[in-house]
Each structure stands twice: as C-alpha cells, then as structure tokens.
Protein backbone atom coordinates (compact mmCIF):
# COMPACT_ATOMS: atom_id res chain seq x y z
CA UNK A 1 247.49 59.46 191.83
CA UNK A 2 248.78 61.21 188.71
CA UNK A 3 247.82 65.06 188.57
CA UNK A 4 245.44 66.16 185.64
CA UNK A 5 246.36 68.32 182.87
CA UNK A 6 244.24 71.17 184.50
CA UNK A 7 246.14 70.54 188.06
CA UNK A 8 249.38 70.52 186.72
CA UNK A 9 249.21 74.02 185.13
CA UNK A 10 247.24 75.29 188.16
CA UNK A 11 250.56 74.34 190.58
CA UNK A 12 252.62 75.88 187.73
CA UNK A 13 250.89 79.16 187.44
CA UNK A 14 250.66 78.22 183.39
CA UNK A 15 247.27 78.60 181.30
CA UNK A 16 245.53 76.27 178.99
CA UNK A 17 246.92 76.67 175.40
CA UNK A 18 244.63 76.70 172.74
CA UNK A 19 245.31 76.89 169.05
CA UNK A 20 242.30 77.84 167.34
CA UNK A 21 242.65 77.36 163.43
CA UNK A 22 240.87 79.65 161.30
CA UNK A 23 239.58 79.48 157.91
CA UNK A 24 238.29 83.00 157.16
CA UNK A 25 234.51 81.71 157.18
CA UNK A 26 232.84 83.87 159.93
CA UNK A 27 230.27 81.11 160.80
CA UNK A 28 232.98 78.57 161.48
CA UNK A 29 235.20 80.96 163.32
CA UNK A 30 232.19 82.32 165.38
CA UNK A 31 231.65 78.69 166.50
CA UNK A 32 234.91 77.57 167.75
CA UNK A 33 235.51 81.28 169.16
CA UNK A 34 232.34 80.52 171.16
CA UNK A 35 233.86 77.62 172.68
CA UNK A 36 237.38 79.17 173.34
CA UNK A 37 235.37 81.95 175.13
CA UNK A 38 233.14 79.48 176.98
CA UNK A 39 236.62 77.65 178.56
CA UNK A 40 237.51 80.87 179.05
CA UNK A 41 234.84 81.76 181.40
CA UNK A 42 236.17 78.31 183.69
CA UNK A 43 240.49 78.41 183.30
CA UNK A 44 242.86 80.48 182.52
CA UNK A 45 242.81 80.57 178.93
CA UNK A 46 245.95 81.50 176.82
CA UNK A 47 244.95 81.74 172.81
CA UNK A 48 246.23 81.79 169.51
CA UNK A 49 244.15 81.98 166.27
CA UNK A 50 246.28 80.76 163.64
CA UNK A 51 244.95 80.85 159.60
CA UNK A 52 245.23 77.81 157.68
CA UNK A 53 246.72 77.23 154.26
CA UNK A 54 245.66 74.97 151.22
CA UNK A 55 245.00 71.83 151.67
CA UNK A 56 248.36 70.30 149.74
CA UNK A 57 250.33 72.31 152.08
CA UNK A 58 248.25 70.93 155.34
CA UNK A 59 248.76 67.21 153.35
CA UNK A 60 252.36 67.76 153.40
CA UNK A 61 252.53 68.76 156.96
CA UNK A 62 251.03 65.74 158.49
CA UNK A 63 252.69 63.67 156.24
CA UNK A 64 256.06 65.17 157.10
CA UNK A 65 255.22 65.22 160.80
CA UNK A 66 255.58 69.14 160.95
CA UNK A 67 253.44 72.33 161.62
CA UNK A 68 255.56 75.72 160.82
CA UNK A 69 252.36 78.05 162.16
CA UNK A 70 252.94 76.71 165.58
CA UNK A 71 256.95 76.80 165.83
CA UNK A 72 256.86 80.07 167.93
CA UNK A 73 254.35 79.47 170.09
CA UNK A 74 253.58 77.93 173.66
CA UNK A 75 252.60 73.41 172.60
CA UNK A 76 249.01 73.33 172.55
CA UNK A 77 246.85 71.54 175.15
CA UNK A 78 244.15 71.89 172.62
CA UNK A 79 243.98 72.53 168.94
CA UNK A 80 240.24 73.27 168.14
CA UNK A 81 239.09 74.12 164.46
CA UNK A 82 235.70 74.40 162.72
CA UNK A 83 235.10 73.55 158.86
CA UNK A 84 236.45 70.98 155.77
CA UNK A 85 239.89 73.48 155.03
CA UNK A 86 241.13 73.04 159.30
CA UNK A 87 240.31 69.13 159.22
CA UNK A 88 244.20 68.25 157.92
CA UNK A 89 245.52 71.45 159.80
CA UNK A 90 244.36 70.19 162.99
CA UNK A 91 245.78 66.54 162.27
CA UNK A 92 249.41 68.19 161.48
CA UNK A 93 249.18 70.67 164.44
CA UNK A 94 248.59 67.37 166.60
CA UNK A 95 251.03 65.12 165.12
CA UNK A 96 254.11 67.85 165.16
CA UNK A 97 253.73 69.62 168.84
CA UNK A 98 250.70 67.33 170.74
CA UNK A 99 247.81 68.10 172.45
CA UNK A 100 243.94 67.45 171.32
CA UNK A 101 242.60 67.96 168.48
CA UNK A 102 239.24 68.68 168.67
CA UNK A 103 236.95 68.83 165.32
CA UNK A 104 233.43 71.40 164.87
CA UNK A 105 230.80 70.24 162.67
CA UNK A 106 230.70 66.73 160.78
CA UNK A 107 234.29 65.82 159.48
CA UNK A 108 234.44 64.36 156.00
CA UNK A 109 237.51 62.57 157.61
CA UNK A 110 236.64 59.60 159.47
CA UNK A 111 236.09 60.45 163.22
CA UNK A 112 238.56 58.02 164.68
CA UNK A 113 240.92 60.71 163.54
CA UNK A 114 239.94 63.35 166.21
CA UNK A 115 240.00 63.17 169.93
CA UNK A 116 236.64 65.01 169.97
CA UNK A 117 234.29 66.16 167.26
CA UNK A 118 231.33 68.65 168.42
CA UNK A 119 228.62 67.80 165.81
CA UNK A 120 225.20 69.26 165.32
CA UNK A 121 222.08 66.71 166.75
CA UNK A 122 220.92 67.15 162.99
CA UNK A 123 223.60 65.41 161.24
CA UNK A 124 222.93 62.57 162.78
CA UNK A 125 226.51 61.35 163.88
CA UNK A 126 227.12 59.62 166.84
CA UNK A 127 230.09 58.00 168.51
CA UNK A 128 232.02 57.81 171.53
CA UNK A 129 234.40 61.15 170.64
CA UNK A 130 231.15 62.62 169.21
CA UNK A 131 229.94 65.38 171.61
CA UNK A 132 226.01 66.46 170.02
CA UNK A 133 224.78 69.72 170.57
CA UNK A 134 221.67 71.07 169.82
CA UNK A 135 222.61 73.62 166.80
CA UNK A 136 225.52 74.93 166.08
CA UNK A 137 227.80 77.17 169.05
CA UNK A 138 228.04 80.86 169.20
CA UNK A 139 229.51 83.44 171.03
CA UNK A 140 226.89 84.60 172.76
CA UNK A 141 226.26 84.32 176.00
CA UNK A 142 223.15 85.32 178.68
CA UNK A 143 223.62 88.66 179.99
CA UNK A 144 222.25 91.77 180.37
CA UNK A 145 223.81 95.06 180.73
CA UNK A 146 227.27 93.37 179.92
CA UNK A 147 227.13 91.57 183.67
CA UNK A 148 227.35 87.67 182.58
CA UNK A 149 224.39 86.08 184.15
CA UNK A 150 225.00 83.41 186.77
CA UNK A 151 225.09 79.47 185.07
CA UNK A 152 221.70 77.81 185.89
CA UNK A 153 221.12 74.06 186.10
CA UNK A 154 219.54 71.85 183.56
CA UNK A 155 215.80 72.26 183.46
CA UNK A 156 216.15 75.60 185.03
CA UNK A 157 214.39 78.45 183.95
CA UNK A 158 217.28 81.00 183.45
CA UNK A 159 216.45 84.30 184.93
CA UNK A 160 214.43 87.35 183.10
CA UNK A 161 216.67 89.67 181.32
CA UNK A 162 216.85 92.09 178.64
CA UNK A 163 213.84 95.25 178.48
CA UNK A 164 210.22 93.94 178.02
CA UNK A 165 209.40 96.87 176.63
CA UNK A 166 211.80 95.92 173.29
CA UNK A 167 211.65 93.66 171.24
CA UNK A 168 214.10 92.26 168.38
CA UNK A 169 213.32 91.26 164.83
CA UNK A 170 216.03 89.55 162.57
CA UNK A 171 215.16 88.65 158.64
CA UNK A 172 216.98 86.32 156.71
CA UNK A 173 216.06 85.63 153.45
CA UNK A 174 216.22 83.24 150.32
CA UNK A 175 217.56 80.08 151.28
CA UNK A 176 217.72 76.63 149.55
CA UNK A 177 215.19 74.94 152.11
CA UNK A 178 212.58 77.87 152.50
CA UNK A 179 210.61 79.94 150.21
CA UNK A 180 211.12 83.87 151.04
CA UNK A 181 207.70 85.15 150.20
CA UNK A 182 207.83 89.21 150.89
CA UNK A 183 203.66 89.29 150.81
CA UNK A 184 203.79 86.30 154.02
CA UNK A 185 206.32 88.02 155.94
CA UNK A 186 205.02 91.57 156.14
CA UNK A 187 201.89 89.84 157.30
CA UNK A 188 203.21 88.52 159.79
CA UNK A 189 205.11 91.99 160.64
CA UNK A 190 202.32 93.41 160.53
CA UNK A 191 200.52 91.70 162.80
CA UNK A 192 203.30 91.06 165.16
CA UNK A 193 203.85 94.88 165.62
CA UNK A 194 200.20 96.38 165.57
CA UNK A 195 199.29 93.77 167.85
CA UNK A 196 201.86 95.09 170.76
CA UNK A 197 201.93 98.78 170.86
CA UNK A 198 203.67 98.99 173.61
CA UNK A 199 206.75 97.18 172.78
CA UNK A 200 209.18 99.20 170.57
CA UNK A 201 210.62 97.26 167.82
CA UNK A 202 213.70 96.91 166.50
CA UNK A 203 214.08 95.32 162.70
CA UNK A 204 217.43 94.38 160.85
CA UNK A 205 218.02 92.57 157.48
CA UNK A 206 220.87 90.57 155.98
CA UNK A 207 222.43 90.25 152.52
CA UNK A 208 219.84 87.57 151.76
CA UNK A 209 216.77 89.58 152.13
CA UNK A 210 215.05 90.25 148.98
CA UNK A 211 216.07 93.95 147.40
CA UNK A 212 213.04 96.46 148.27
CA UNK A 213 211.52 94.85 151.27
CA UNK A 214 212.82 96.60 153.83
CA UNK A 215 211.13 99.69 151.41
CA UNK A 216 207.69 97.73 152.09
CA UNK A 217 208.42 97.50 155.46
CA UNK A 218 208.76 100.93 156.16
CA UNK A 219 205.37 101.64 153.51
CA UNK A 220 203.45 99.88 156.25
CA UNK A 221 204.37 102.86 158.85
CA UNK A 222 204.35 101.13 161.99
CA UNK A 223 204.99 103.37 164.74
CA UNK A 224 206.50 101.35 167.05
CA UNK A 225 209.09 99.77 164.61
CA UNK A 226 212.53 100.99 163.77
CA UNK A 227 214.32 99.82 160.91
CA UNK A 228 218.10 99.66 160.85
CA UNK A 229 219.20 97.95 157.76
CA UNK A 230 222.28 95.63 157.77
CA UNK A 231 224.35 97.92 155.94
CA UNK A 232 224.35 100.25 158.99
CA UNK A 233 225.26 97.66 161.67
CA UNK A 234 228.66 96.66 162.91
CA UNK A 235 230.46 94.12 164.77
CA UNK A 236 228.96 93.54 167.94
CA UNK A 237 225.04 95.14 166.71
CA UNK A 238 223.13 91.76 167.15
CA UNK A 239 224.57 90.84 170.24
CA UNK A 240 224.40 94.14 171.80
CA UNK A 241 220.54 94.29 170.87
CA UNK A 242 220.20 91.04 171.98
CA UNK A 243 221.54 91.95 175.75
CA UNK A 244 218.67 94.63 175.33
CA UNK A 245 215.64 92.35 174.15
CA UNK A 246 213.70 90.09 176.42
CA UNK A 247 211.73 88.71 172.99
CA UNK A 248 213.25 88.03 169.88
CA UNK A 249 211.52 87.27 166.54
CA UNK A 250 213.43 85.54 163.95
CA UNK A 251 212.73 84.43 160.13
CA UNK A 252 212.53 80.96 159.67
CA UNK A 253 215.37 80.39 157.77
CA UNK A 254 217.74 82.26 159.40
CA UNK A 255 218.36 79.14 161.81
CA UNK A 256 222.15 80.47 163.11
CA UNK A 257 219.95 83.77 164.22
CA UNK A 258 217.56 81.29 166.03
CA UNK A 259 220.23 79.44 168.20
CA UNK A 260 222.31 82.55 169.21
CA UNK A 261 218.49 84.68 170.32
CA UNK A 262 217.97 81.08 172.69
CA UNK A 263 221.97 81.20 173.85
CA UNK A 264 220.75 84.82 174.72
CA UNK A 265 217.91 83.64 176.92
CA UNK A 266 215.21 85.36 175.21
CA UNK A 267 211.78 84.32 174.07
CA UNK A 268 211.78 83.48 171.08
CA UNK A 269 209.25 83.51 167.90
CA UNK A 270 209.21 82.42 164.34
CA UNK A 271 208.19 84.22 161.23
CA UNK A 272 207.52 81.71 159.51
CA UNK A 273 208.16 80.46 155.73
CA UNK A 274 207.08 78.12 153.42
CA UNK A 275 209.30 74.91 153.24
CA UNK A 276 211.33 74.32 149.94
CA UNK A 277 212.79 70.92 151.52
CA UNK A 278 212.79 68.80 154.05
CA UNK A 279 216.39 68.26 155.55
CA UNK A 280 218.36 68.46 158.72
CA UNK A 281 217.93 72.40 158.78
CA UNK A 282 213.98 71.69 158.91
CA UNK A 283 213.75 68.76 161.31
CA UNK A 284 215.99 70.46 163.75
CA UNK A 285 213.82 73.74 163.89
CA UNK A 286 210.74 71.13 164.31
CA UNK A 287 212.65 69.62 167.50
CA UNK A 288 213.28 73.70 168.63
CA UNK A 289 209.38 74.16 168.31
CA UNK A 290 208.63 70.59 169.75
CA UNK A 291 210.90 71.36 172.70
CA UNK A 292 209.01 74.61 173.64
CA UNK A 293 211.90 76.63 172.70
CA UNK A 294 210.52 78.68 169.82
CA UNK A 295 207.21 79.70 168.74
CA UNK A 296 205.81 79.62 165.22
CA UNK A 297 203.73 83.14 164.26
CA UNK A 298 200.51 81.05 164.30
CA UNK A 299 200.75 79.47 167.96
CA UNK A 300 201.81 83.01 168.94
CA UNK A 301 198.48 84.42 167.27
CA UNK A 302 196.71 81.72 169.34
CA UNK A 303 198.44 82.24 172.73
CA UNK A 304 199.02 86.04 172.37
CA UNK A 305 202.36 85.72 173.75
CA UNK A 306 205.85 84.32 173.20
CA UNK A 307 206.88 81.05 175.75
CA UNK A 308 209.48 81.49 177.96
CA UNK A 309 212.71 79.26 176.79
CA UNK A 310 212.30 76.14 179.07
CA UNK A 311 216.15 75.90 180.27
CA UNK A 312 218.63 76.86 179.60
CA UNK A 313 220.05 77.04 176.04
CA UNK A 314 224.15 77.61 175.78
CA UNK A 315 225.97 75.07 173.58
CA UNK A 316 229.08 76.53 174.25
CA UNK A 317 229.36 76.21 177.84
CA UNK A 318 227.94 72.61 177.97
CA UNK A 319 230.26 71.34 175.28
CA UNK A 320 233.35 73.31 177.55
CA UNK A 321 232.15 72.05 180.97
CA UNK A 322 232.27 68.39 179.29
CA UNK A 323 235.55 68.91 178.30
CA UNK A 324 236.74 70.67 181.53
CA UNK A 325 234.82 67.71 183.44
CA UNK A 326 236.52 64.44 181.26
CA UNK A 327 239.80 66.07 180.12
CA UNK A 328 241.26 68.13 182.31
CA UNK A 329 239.31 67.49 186.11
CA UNK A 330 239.28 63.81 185.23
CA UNK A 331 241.45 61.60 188.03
C-alpha cells in the first residue's frame, strides 16, 4: 500500500507546505487565511504568503513553466489563493514546483484547471473539484476566552459561549442590493436595545455607514448601548468582541459580518433593510433565515428572543477536514 502525502511527512518529521497567494484584498486574504488556519488546527502546518504580480507577468510564468516567488522556498503540497489576480499565479506556482492548486470563490478560468475550487452555495457552481460552502470562509473560529472550543458533530448544537449579559451590534451600510434607510434602522435599534435592559450593548460602524448616523444613534441615549465607531477599532476588535458576545445583531447587508458572528457560534439577528435586488447575496441570506440560523428583527419582535444557531456553522474547518480526509488520509 503506498503511504499518503500526510503519512509520508509524518515518518519524516516534515510539515505540510502551503503557499498562500495574496492579492492585497483583505476579504480574499481573510478567506484563504481562514482555511490555512483551519489545517492548521489538524497538521503541522508550515506557511508562506507570497503577493502576486500583474497578470502579464503571471501569463508569462505559466507559459514559461516558471514561478520566481517560490525559488527559495520549501515545494508546496498546496498552493491555495482567493480572487481573479491569484487565478494564473496559482496555475504557474503548480506547473513550475507541484503540488495542488486549490482555487476560493468562482474562477473566471474554467474549473478543470484547478484541483479544487471552494465556491460559495450562491454562485451556483457545481462539479466534481467544486467543494460548496455555505458563505464565504473566515478566520474565525468558536471560542471563548481564547480556549478553542471542542469540534462538535453535524446537527450538533455547539456549546453556549460568550457573556449573555452582552450583546454585539455590527452596521454596514449602502450596498448595491439593499437600501440603507437611517429612519428603519434606528427603529429597529431602538427597539432592540430598550427592549433588553439588561444586556449591555456594544455598537460599531464601517466605512459604508451613512455620515451622521452614528450622531443619531447616540441622540437616542440608550443607556445600555456603547458606541465605538470604526475609526477607533483595530485588528483583532470584531473577533475579540465576538469571543465576548453570546448574541450578535448584524445589518442586513453586511452579509461577510453575518457568516463570521455564525462561525463564532452566536445567536444571531438581522436588522433588516429594504431590498434593492434580488441576487445571490439575497437568496443566500433567505436560505440563512430558512435554515434557522439568523433571525430577521420582526420574527425576533414576535418571539422575544434570538434562536440558537442549529449546528454548527465553520466553513473553514469543514472545507479543511475534506481535504485532510480525500487528500492527504486517503489510502
């Protein structure tokens, strides 16, 4: 019986190499960082984030069989890369040194071209090198107190964590497929925090959020809320008040804010917006709501409490324990 990949490194004492390609977009890189950490938390991991170049450049590469980013380093077992400008990177990385090259978010390459592509349920793409995940990946994962909390089985309820007595609340803002309304979302604020006066509250913006509502925000004089506007957070802020909140309450549009409060295990609730469109951003926050994974203000109202997550929710680790189970476990 021939060894796998994974046993032959384990008699060798040797990690698993992983180039990760970056393009400078933090929402790509936080994706394929989340599933470098998430094989991290399985082997021995041994990384290297390289930046890609132009696109000519990467053309050349392949074409001329050669990657210079990777001629000092350890020959990848994997070469992972999220986003259009690491799609030609990842095929030269493969070509000149080996290993697999494995593709996040649709490709505008065909597929056939990747070993694996990890692909949003929303796009619609299927295919037998197509793993589908339910959003996009993050870097989150379910803890509390910075202890990582134990894996738990499909169907599973994960365990309680974070402080019931805070609560998180992320805004986005404009967007092309909602309608940021300031009047409907301090409503809903408004409600949300009056209604729970026992829960302290913890409220952050973003760039998108509409100049002066954070100012009518703090004109309704909530007690129990405490505004901290983006400006004044840092790396690390969301996550870190995520570890601390067992509910989290999320505007609509901010979907990337949605999937990395479920990675966290928290409840989770939407303030929700008026739709501009209907698209794959929509349909797949109708599927989260369908599910039982979020809850729209109004249900909330109805209920008078948030649902706790069904499962649970962390892309990251099911797309790495595929790979670790087919590539490198495999007999």
């Amino acid at each position: 019986m021939t060894p796998t990949l994974q046993q032959q490194k384990a008699r060798s004492g040797k990690p698993l190499v992983i180039w990760r390609l970056t393009d400078g977009k933090p929402g790509h890189e936080n994706q394929s960082l989340g599933l470098c950490l998430a094989l991290a938390r399985q082997l021995r991991v041994d990384r290297h984030d390289i930046p890609v170049g132009g696109r000519l450049g990467q053309l050349t590469q392949w074409l001329s069989g050669c990657f210079p980013p990777g001629r000092q380093l350890p020959s990848p077992d994997l070469i992972l890369g999220a986003g259009h400008r690491t799609h030609v990177a990842l095929l030269a990385a493969r070509r000149a040194f080996g290993g697999r090259a494995v593709l996040i978010m649709k490709p505008s390459l065909p597929l056939s071209l990747f070993d694996l592509c990890v692909i949003p349920e929303h796009d619609g793409v299927t295919g037998d090198n197509v793993f589908v995940t339910r959003g996009v990946m993050n870097t989150i994962s379910p803890c509390r107190s910075g202890a990582p909390a134990a894996k738990q089985p499909a169907g599973e309820v994960a365990p309680e964590r974070g402080d019931a007595s805070q609560a998180l609340i992320l805004l986005g803002g404009n967007s092309p497929h909602y309608i940021w309304r300031d009047e409907a979302v301090l409503e809903q604020l408004g409600a949300i925090v009056r209604q729970q006066p026992e829960v302290r509250f913890v409220l952050s913006d973003s760039r998108r959020t509409p100049a002066g509502c954070m100012d009518k925000i703090a004109a309704l004089e909530l007690a129990n809320l405490t505004l901290i506007p983006w400006q004044q957070t840092g790396p690390g802020w969301v996550s870190g008040q995520l570890d601390l909140s067992r509910a989290v309450w999320v505007s609509e549009d901010s979907v990337s804010m949605v999937y990395e409060a479920l990675t966290s295990g928290a409840m989770v609730g939407l303030i929700t917006l008026e739709q501009q469109k209907t698209g794959r951003i929509s349909r797949g926050v109708e599927r989260l709501i369908e599910g039982g994974w979020v809850m729209p203000f109004r249900r909330w109202q109805e209920t008078g409490a948030l649902a706790v997550p069904p499962g649970r929710f962390n892309e990251a680790d099911r797309c790495a324990d595929w790979m670790v189970e087919q590539w490198l476990r495999k007999n």
